[in-house]
N, C-alpha and C. Protein backbone atom coordinates (compact mmCIF):
# COMPACT_ATOMS: atom_id res chain seq x y z
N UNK A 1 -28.20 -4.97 -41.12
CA UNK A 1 -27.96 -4.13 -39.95
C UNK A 1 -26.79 -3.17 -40.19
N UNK A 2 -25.72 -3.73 -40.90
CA UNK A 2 -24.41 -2.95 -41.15
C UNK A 2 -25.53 -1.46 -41.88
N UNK A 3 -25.81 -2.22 -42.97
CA UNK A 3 -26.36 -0.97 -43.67
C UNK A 3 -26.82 0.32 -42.95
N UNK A 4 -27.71 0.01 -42.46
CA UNK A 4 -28.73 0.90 -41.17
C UNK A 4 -27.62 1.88 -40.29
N UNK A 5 -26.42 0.96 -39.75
CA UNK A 5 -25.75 1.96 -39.59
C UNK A 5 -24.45 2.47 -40.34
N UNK A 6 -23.91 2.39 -41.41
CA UNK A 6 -23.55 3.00 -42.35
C UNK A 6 -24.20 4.13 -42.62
N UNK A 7 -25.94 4.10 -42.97
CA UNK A 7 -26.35 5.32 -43.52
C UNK A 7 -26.49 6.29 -42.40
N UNK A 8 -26.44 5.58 -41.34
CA UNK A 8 -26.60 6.51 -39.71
C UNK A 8 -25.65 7.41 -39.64
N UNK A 9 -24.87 6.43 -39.56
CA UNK A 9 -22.90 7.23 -39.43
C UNK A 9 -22.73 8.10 -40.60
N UNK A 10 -23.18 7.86 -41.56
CA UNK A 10 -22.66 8.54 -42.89
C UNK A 10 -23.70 10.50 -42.59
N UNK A 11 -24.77 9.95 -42.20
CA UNK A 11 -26.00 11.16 -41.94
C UNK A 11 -25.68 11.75 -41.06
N UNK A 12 -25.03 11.02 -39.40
CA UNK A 12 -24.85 11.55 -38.80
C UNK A 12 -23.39 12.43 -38.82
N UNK A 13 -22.63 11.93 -39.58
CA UNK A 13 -21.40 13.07 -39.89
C UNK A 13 -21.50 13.94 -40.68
N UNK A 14 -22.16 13.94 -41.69
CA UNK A 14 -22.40 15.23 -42.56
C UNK A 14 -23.62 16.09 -41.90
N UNK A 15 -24.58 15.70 -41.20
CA UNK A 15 -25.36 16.28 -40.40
C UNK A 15 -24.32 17.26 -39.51
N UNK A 16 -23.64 16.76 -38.71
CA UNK A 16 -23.12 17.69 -38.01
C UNK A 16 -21.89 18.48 -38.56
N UNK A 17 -21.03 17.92 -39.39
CA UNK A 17 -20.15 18.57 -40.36
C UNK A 17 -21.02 20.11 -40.75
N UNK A 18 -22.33 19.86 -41.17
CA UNK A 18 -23.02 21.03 -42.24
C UNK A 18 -23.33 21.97 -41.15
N UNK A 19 -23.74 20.72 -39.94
CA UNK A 19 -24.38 21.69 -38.44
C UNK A 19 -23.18 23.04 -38.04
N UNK A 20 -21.73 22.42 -38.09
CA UNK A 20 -20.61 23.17 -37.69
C UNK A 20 -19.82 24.18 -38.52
N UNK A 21 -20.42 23.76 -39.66
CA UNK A 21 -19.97 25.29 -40.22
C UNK A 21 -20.86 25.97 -40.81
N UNK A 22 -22.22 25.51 -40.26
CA UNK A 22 -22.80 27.09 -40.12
C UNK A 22 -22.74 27.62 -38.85
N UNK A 23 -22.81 26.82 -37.81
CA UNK A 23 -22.34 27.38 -36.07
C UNK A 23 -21.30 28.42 -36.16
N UNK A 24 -19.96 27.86 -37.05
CA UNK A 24 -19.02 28.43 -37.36
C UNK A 24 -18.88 30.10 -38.52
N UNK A 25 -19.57 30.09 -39.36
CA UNK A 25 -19.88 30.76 -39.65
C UNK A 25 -20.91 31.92 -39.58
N UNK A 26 -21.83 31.68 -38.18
CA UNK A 26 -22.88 32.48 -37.67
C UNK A 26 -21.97 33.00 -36.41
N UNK A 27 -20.49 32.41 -36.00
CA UNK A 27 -20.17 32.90 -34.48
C UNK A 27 -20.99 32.24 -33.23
N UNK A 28 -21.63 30.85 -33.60
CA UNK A 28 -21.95 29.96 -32.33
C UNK A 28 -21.01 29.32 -31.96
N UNK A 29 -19.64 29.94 -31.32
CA UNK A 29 -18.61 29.63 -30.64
C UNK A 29 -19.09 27.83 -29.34
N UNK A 30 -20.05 28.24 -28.75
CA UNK A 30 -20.32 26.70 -28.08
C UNK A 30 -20.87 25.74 -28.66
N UNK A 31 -21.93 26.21 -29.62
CA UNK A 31 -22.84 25.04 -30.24
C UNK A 31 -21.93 24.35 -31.18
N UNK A 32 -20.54 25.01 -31.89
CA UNK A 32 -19.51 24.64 -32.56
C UNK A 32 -18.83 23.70 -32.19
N UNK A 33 -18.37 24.18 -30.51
CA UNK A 33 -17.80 23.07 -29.88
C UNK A 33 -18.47 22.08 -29.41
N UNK A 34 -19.47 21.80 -29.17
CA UNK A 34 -20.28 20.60 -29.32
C UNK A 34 -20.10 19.48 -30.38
N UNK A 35 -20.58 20.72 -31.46
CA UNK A 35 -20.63 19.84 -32.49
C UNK A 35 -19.35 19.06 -32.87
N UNK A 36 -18.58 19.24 -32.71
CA UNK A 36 -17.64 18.55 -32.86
C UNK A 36 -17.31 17.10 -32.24
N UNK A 37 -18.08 16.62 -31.03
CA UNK A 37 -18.08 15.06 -30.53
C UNK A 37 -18.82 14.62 -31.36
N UNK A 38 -19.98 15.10 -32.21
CA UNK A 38 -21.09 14.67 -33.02
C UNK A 38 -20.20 14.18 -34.14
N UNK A 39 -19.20 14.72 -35.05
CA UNK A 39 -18.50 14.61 -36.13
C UNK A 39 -17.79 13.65 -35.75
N UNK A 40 -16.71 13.63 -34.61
CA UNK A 40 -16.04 12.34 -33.89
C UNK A 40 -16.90 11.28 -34.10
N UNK A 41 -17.69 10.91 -33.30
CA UNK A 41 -18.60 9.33 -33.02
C UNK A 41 -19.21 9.08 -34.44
N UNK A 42 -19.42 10.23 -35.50
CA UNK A 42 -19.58 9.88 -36.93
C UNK A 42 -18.75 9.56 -37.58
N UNK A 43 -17.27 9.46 -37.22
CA UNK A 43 -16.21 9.57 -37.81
C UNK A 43 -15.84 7.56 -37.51
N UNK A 44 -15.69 7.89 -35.64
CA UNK A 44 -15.35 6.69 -35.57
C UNK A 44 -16.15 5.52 -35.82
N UNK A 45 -17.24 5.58 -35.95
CA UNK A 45 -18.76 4.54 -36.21
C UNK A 45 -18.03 4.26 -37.78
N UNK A 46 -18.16 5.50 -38.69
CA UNK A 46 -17.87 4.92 -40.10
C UNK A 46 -16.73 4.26 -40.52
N UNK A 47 -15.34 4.77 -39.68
CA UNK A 47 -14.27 4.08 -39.93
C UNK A 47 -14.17 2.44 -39.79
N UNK A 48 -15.16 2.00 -38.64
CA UNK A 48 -15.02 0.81 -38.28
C UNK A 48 -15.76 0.30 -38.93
N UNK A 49 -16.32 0.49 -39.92
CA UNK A 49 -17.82 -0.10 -40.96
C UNK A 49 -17.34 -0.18 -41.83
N UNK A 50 -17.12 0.82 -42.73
CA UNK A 50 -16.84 1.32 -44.34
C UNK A 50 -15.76 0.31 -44.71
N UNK A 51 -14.89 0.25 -44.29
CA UNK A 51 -14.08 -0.91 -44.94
C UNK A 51 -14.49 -2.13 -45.70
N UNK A 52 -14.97 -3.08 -45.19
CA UNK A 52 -15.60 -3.66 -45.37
C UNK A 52 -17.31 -4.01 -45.99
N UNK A 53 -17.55 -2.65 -46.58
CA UNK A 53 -18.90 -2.79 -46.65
C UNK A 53 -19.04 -3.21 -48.37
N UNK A 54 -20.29 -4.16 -48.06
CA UNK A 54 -20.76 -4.87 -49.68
C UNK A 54 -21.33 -3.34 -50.65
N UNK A 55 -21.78 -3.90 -51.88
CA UNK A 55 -22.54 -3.19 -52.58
C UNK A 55 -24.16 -2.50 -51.81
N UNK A 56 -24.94 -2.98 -51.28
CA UNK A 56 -26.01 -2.63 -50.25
C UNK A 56 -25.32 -1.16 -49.28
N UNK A 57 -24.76 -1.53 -48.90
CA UNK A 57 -24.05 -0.82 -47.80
C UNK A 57 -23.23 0.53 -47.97
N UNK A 58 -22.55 -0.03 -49.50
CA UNK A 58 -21.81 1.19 -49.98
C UNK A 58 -23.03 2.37 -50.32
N UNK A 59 -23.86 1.65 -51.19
CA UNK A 59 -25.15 2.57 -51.46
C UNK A 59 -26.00 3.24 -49.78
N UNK A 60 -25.96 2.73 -49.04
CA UNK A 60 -26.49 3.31 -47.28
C UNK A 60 -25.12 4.31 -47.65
N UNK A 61 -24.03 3.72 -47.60
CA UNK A 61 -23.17 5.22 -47.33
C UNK A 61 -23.46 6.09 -47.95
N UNK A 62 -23.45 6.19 -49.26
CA UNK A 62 -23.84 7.16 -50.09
C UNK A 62 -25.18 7.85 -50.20
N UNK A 63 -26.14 7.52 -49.44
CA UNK A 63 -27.37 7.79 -49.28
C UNK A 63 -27.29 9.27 -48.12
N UNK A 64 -26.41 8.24 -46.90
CA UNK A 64 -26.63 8.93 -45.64
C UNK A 64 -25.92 11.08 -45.93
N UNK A 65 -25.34 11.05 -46.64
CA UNK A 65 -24.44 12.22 -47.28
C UNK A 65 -25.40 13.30 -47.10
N UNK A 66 -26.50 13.15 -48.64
CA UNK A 66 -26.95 14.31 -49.13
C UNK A 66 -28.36 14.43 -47.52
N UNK A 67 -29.26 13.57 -47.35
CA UNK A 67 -29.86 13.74 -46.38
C UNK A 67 -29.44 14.22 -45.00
N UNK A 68 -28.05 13.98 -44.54
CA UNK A 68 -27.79 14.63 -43.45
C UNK A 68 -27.19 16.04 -43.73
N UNK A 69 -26.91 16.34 -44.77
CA UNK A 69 -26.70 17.86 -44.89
C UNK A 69 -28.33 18.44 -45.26
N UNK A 70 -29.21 18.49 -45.62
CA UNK A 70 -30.23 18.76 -45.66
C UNK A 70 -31.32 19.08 -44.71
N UNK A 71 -30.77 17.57 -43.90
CA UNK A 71 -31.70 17.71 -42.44
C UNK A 71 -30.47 18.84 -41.57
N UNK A 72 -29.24 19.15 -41.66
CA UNK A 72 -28.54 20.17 -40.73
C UNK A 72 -29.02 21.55 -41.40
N UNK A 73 -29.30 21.93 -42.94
CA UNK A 73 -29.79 23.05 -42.69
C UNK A 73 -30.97 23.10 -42.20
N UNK A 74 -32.10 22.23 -42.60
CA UNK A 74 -33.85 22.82 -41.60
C UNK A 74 -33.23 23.13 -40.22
N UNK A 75 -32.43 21.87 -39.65
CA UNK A 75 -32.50 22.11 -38.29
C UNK A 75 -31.70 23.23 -37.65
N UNK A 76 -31.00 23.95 -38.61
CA UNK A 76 -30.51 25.06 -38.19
C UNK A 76 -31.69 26.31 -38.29
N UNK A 77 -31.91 26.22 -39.41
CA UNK A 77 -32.82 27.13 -39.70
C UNK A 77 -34.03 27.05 -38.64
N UNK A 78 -34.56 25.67 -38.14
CA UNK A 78 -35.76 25.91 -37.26
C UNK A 78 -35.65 26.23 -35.82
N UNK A 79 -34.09 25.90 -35.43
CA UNK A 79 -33.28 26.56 -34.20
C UNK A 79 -33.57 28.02 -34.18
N UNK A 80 -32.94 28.39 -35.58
CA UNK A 80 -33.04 29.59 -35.28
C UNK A 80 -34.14 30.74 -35.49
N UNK A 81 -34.82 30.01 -36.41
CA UNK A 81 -36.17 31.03 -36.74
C UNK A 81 -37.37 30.85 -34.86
N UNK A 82 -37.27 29.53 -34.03
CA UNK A 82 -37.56 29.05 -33.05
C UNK A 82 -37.36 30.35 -31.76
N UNK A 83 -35.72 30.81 -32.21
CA UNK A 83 -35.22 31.53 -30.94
C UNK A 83 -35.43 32.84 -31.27
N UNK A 84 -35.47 33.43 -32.66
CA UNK A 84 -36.28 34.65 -32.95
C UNK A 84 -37.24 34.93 -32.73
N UNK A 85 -38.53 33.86 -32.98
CA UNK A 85 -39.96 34.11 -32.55
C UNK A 85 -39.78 34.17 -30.80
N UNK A 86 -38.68 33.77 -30.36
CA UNK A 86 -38.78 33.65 -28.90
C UNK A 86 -38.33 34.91 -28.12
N UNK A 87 -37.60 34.94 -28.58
CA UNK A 87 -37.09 36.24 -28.29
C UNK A 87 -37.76 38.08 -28.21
């Protein structure tokens, strides 16, 4: 179970880490500030885990990294290609 959320916390902070500086770098002044409780609760979830985590677990951390920056660019990209076709 630790594992599961190790790789959560680990995905979900680089997910939004990658989410916020492209917000940041496109000039999404609110979606920026959002993102930022997202990076918090990824922050504090992993702090209280990672210490302690076995070999299994260290590998969930290291997993959760490259996939949550990956899944923050599609999901930027499908935000925004989404609000162009909408527009």
């Amino acid at each position: 179970m630790t594992s599961i959320a190790l790789f959560a916390s680990t995905f979900a902070l680089v997910f939004f880490l990658g989410l916020q500086s492209l917000n940041v770098n496109n000039g999404h002044y609110r979606a920026a500030f959002f993102t930022s409780f997202g990076i918090g609760i990824g922050n504090l979830v992993l702090f209280k885990l990672a210490p302690e985590a076995s070999g299994i677990e260290i590998a969930a951390f290291l997993l959760g990294g490259p996939f949550g920056i990956v899944a923050a660019m599609r999901f930027f990209r499908f935000v925004r290609l989404r609000k162009e076709a909408g527009q």
